[in-house]
PDB file of N, CA and C in Angstrom:
ATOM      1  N   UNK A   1       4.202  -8.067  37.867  1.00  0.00           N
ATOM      2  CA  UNK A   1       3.829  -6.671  37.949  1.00  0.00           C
ATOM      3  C   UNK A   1       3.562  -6.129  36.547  1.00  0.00           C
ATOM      4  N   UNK A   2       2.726  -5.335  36.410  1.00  0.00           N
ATOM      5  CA  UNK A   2       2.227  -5.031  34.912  1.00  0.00           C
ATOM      6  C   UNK A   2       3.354  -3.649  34.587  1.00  0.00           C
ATOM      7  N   UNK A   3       3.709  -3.767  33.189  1.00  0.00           N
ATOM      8  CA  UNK A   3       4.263  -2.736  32.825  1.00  0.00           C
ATOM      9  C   UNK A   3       3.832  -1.386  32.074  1.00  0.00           C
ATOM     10  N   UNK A   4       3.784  -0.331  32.237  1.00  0.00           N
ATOM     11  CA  UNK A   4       3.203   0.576  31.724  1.00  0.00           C
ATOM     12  C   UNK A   4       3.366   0.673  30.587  1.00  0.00           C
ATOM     13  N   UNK A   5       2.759   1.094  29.061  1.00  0.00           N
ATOM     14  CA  UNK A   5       2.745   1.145  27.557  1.00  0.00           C
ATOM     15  C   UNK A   5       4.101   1.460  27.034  1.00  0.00           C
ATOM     16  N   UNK A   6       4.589   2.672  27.686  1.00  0.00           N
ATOM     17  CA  UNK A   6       5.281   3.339  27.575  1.00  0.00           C
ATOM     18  C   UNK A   6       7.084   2.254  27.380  1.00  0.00           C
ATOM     19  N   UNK A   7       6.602   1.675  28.953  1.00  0.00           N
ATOM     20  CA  UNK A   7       8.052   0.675  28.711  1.00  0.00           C
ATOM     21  C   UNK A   7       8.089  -0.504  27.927  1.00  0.00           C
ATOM     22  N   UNK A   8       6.670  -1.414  27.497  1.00  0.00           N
ATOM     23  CA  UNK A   8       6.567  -2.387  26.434  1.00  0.00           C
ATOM     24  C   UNK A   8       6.926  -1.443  25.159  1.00  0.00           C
ATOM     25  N   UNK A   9       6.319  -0.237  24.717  1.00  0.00           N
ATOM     26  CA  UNK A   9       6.908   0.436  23.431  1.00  0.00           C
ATOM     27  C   UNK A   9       8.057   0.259  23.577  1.00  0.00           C
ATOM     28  N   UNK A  10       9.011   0.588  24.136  1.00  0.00           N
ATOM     29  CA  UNK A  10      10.327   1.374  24.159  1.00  0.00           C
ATOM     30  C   UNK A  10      11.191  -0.315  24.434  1.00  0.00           C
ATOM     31  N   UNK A  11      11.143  -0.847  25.333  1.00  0.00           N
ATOM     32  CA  UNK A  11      11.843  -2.266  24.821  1.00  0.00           C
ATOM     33  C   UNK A  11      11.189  -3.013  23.517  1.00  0.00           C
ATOM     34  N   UNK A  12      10.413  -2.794  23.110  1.00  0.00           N
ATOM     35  CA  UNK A  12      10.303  -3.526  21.405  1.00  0.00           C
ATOM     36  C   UNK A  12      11.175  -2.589  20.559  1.00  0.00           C
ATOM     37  N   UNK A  13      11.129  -1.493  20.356  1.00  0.00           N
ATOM     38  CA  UNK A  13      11.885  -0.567  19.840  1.00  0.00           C
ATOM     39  C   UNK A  13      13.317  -1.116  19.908  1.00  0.00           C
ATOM     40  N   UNK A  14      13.656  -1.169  21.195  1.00  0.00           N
ATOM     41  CA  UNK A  14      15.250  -1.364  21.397  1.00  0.00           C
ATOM     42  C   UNK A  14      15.630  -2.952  20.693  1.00  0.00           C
ATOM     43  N   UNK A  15      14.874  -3.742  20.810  1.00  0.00           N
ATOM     44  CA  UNK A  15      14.740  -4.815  20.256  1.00  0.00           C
ATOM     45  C   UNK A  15      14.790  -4.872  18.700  1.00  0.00           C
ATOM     46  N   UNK A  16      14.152  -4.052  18.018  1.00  0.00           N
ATOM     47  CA  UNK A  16      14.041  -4.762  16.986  1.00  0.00           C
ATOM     48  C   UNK A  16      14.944  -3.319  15.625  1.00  0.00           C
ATOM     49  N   UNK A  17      15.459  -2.590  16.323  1.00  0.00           N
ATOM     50  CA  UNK A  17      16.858  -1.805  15.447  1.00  0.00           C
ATOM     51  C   UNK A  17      16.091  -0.146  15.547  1.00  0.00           C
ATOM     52  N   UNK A  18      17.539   0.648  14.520  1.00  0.00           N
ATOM     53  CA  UNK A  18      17.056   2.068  14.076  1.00  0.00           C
ATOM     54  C   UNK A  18      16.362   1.594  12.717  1.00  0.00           C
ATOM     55  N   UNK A  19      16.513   0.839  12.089  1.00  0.00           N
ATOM     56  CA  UNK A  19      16.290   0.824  10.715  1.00  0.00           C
ATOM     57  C   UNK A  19      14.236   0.120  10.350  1.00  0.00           C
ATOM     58  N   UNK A  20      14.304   0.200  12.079  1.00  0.00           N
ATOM     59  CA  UNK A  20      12.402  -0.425  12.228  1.00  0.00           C
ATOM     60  C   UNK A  20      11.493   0.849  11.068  1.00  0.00           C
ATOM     61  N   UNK A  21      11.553   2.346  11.743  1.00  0.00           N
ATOM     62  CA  UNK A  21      10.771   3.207  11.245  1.00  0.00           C
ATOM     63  C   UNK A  21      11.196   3.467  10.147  1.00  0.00           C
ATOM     64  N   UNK A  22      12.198   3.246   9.792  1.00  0.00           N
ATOM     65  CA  UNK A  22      12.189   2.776   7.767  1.00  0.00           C
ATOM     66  C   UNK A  22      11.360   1.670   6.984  1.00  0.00           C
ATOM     67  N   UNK A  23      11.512   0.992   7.452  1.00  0.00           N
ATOM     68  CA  UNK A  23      10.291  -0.347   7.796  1.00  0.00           C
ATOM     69  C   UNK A  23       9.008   0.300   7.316  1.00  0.00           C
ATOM     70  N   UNK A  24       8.780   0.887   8.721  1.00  0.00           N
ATOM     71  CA  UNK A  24       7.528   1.314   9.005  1.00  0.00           C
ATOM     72  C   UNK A  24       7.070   1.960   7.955  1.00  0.00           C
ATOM     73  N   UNK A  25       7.934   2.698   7.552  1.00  0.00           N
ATOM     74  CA  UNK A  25       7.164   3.887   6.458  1.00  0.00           C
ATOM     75  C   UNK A  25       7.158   3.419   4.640  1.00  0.00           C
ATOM     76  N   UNK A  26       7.824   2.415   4.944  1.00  0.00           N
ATOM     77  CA  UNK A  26       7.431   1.422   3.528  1.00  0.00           C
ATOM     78  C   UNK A  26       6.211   0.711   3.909  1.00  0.00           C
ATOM     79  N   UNK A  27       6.492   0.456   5.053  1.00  0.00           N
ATOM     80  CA  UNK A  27       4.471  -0.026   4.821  1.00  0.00           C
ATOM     81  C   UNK A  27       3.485   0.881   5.091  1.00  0.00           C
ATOM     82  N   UNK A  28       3.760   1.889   5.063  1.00  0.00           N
ATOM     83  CA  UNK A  28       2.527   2.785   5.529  1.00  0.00           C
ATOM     84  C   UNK A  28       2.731   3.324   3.730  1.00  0.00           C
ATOM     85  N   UNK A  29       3.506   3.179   3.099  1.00  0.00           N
ATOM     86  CA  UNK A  29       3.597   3.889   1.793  1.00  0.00           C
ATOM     87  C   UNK A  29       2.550   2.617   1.214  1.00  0.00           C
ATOM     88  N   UNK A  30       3.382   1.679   1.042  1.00  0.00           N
ATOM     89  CA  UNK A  30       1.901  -0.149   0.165  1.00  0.00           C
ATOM     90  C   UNK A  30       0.452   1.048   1.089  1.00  0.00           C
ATOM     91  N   UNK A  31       0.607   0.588   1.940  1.00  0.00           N
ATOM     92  CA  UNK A  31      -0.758   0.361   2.526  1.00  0.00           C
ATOM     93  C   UNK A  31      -1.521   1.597   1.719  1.00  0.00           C
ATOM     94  N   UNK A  32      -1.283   2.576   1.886  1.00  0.00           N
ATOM     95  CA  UNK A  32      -1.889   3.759   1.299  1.00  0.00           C
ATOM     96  C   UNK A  32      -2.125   3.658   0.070  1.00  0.00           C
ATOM     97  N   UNK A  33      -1.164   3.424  -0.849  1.00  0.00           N
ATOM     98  CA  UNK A  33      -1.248   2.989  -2.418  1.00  0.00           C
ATOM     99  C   UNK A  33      -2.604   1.879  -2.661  1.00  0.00           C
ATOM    100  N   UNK A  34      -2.373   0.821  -1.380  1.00  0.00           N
ATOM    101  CA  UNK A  34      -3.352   0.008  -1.583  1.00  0.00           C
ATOM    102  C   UNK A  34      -5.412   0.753  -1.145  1.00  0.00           C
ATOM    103  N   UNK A  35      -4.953   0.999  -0.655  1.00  0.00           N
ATOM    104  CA  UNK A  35      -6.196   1.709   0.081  1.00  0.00           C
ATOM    105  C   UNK A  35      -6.490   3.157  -1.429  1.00  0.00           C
ATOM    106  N   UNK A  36      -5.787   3.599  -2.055  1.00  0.00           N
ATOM    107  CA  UNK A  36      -6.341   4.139  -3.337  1.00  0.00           C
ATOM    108  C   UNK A  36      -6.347   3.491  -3.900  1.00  0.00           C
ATOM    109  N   UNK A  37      -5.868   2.302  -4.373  1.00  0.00           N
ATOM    110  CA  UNK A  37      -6.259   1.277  -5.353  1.00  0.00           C
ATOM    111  C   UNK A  37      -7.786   1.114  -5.288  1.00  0.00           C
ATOM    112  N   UNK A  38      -8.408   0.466  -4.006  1.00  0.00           N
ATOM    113  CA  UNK A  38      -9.288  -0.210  -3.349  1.00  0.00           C
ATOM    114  C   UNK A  38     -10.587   0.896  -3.719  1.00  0.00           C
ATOM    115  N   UNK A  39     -10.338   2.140  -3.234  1.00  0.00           N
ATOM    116  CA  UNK A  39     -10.998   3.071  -3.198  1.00  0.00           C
ATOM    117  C   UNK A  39     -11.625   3.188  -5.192  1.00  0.00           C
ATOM    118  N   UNK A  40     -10.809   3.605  -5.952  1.00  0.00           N
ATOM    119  CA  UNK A  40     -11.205   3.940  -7.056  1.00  0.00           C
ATOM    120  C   UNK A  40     -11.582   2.621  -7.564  1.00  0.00           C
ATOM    121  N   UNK A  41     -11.024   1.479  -7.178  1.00  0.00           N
ATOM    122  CA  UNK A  41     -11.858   0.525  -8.292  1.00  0.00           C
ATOM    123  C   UNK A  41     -13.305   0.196  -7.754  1.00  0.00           C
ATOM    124  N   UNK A  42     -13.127   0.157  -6.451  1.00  0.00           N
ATOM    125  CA  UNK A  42     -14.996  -0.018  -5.782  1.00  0.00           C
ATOM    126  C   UNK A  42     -15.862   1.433  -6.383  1.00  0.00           C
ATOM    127  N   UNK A  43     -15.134   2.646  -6.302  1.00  0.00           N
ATOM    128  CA  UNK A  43     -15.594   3.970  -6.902  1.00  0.00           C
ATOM    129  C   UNK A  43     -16.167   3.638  -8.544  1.00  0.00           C
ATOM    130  N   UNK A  44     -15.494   2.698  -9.220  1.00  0.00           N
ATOM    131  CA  UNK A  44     -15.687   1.978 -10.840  1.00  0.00           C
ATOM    132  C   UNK A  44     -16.817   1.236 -11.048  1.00  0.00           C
ATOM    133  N   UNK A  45     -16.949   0.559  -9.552  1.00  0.00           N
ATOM    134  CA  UNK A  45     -17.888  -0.815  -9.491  1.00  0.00           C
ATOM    135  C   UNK A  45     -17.069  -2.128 -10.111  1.00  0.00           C
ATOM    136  N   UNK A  46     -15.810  -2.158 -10.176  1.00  0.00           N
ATOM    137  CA  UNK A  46     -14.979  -2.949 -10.256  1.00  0.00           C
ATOM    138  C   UNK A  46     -14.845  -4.270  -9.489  1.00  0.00           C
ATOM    139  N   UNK A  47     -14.965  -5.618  -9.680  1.00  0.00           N
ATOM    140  CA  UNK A  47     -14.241  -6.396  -8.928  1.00  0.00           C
ATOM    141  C   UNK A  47     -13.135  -6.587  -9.533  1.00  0.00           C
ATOM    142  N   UNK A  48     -11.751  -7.356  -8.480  1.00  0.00           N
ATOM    143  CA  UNK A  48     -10.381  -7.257  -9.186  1.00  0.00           C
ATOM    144  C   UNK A  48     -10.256  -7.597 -10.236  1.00  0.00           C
ATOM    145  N   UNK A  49     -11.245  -8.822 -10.292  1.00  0.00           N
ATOM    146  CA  UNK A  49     -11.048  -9.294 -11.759  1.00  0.00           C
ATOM    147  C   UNK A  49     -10.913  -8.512 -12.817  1.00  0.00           C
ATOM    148  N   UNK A  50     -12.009  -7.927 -13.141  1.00  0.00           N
ATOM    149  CA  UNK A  50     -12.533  -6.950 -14.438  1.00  0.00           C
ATOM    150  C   UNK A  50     -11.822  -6.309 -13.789  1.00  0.00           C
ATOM    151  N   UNK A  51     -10.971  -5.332 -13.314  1.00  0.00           N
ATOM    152  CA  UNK A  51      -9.845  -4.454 -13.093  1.00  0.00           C
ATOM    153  C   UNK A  51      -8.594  -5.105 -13.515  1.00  0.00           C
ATOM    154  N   UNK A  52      -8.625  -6.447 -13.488  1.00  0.00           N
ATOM    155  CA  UNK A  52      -6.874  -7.256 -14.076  1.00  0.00           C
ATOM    156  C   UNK A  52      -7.451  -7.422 -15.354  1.00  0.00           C
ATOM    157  N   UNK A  53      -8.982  -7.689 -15.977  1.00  0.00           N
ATOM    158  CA  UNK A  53      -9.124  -7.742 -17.108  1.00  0.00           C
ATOM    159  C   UNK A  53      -8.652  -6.041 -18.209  1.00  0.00           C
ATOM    160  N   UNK A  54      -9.337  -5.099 -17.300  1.00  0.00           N
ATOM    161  CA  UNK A  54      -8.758  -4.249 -18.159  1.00  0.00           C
ATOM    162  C   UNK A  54      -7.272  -3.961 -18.137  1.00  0.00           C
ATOM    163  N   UNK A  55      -6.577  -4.084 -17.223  1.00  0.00           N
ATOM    164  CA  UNK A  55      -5.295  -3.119 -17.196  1.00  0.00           C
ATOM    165  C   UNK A  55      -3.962  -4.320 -17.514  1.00  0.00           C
ATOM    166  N   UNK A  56      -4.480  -5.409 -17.939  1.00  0.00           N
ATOM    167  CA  UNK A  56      -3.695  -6.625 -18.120  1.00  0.00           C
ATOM    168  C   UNK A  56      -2.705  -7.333 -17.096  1.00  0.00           C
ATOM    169  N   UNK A  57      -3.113  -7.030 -15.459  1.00  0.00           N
ATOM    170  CA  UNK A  57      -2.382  -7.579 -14.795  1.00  0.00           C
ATOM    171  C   UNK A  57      -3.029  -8.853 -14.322  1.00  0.00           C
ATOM    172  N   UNK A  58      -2.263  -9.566 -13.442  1.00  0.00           N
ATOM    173  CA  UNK A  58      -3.053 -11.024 -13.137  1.00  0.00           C
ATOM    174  C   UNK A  58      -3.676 -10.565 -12.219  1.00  0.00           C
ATOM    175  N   UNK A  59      -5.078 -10.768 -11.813  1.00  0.00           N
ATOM    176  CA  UNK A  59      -6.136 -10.803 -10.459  1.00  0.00           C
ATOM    177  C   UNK A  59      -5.172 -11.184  -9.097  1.00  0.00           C
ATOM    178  N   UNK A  60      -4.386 -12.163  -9.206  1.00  0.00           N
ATOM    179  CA  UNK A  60      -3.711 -12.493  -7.959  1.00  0.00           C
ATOM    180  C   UNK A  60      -2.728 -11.112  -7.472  1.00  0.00           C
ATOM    181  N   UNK A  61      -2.016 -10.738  -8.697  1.00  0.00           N
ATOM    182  CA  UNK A  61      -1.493  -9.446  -8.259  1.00  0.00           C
ATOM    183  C   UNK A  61      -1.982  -8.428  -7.754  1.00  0.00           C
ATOM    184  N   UNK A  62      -3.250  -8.104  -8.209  1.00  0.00           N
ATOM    185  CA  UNK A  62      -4.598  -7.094  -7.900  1.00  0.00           C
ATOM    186  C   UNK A  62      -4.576  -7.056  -6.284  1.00  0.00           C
ATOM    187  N   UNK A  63      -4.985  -8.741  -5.964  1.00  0.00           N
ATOM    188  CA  UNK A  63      -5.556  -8.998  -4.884  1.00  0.00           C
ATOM    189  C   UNK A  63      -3.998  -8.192  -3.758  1.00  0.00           C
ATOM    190  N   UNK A  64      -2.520  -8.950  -3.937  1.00  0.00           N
ATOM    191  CA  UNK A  64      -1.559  -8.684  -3.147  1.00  0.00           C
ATOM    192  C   UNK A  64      -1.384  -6.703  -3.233  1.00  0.00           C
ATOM    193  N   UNK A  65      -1.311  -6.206  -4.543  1.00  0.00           N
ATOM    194  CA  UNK A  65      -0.998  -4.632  -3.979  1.00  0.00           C
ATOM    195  C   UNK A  65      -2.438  -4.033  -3.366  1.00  0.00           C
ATOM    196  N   UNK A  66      -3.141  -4.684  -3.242  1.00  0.00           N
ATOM    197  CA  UNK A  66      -4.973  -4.105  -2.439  1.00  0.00           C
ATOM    198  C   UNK A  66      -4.777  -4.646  -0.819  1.00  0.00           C
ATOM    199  N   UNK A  67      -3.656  -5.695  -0.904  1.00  0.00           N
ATOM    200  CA  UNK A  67      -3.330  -6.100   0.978  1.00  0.00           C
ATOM    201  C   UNK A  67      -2.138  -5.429   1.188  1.00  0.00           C
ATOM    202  N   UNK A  68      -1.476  -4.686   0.110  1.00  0.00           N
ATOM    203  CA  UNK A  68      -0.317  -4.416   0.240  1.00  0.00           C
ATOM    204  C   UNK A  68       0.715  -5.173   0.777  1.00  0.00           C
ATOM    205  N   UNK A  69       0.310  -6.469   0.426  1.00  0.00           N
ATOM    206  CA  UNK A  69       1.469  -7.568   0.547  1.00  0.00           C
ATOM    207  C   UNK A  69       2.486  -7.383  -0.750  1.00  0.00           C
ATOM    208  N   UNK A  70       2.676  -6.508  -1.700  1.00  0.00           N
ATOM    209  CA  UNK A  70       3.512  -6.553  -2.644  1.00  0.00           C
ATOM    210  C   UNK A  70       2.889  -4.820  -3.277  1.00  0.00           C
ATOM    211  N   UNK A  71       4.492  -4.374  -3.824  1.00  0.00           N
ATOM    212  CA  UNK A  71       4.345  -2.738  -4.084  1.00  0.00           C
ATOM    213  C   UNK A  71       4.625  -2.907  -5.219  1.00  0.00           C
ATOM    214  N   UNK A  72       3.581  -2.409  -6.567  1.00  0.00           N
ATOM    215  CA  UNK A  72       3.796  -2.357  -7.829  1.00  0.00           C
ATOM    216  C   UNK A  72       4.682  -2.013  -8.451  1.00  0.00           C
ATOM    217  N   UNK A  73       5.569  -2.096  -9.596  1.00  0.00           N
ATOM    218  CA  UNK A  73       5.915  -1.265 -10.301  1.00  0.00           C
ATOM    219  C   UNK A  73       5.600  -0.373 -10.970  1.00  0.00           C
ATOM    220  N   UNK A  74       6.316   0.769 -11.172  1.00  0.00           N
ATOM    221  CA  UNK A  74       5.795   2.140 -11.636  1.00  0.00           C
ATOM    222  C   UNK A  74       5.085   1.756 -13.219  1.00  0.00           C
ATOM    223  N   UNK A  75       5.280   0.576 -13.535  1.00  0.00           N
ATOM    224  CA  UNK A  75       4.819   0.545 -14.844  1.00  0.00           C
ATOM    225  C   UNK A  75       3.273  -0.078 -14.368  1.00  0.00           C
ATOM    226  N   UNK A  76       3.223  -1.281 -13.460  1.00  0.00           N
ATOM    227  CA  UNK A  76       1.828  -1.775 -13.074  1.00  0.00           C
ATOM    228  C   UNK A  76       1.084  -0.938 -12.611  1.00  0.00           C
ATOM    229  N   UNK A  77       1.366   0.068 -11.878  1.00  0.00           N
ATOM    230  CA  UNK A  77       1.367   1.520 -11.409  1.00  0.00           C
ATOM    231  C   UNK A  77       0.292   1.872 -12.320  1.00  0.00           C
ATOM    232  N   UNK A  78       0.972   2.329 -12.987  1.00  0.00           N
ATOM    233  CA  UNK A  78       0.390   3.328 -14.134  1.00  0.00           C
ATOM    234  C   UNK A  78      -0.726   2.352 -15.170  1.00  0.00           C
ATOM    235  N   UNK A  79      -0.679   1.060 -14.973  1.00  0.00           N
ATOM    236  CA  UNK A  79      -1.741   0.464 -15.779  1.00  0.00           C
ATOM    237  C   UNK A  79      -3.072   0.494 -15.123  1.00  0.00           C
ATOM    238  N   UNK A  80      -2.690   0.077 -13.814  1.00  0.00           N
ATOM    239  CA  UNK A  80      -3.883   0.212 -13.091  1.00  0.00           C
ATOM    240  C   UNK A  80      -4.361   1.697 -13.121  1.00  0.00           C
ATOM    241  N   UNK A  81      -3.797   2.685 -12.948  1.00  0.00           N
ATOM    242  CA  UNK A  81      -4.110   4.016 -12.696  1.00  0.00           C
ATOM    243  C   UNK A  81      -4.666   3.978 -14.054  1.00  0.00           C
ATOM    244  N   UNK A  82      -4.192   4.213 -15.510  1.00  0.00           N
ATOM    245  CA  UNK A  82      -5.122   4.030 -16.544  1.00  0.00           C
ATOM    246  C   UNK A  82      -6.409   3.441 -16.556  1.00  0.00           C
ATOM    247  N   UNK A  83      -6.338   2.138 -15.981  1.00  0.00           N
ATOM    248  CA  UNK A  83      -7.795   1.612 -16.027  1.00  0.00           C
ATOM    249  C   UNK A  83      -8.697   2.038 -15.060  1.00  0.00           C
ATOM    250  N   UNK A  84      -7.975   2.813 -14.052  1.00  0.00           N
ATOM    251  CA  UNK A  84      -8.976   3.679 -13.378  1.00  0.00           C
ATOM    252  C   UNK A  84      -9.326   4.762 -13.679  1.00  0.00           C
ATOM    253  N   UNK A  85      -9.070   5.413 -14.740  1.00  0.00           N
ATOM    254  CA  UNK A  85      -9.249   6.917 -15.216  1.00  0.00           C
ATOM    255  C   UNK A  85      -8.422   8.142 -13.922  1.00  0.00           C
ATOM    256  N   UNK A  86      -6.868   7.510 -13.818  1.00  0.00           N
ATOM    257  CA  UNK A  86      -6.398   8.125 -12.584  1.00  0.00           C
ATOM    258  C   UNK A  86      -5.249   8.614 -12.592  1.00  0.00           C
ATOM    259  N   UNK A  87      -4.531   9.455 -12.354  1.00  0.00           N
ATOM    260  CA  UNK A  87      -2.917   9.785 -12.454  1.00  0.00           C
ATOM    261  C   UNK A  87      -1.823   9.454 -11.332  1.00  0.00           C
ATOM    262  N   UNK A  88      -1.069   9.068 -11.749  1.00  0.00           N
ATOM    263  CA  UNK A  88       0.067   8.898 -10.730  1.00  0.00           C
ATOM    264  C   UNK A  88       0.652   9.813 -10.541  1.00  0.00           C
ATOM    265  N   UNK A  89       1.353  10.075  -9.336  1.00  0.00           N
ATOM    266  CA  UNK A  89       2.025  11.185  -9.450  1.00  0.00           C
ATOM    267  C   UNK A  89       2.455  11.569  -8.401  1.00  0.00           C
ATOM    268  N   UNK A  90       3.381  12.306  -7.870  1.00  0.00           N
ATOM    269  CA  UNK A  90       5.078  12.108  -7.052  1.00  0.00           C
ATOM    270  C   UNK A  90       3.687  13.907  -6.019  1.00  0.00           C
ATOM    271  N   UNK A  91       3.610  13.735  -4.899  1.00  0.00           N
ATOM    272  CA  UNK A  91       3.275  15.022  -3.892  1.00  0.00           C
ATOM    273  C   UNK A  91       4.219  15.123  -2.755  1.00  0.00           C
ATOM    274  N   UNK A  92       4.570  16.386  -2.794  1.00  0.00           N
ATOM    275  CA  UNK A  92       5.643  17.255  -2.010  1.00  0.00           C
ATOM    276  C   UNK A  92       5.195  16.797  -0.451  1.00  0.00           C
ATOM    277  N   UNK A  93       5.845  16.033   0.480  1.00  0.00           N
ATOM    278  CA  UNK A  93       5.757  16.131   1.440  1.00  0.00           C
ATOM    279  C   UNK A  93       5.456  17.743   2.501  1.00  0.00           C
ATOM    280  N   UNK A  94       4.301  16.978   3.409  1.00  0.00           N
ATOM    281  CA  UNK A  94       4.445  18.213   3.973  1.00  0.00           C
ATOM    282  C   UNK A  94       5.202  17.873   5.159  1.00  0.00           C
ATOM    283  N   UNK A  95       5.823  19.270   5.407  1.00  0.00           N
ATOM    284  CA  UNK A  95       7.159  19.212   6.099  1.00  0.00           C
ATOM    285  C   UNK A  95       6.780  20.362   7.764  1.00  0.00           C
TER     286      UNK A  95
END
């Protein structure tokens, strides 16, 4: 018998903890970071390369915070944001 959305959501949920949508919102934080990464260096005409060439990180790293398989440090952060002509910077949730 097929189950409605509603009850496959809600038993994965129960399955897999409270601490899932903490989870969740660390990857929706990479992903976003990555997706402005992506955005301003194609905005540059950048490939990763010449983006790890200027900001001195390795291309392989480039490639992982652009899949958001890995979340920079505030210092890689800010190199890349330099070599993009870009600021980092902390915005007030809206609530």
């Amino acid at each position: 018998m097929a189950r409605a959305y509603d009850e496959v959501v809600a038993a994965r949920r129960a399955r897999v903890g409270p601490d899932a949508a903490a989870r969740g919102e660390v990857l929706a934080q990479a992903y976003s970071i990555a997706m402005q990464v992506v955005e301003l260096r194609e905005k540059h005409s950048l490939t990763q390369a010449q983006l790890a060439a200027q900001c001195g990180v390795n291309q392989a790293d480039i490639c992982r915070i652009e899949r958001g398989a890995m979340s920079p440090t505030a210092r890689t952060l800010q190199r890349i944001a330099d070599a993009l002509d870009a600021d980092v910077r902390l915005v007030a949730r809206a609530t």
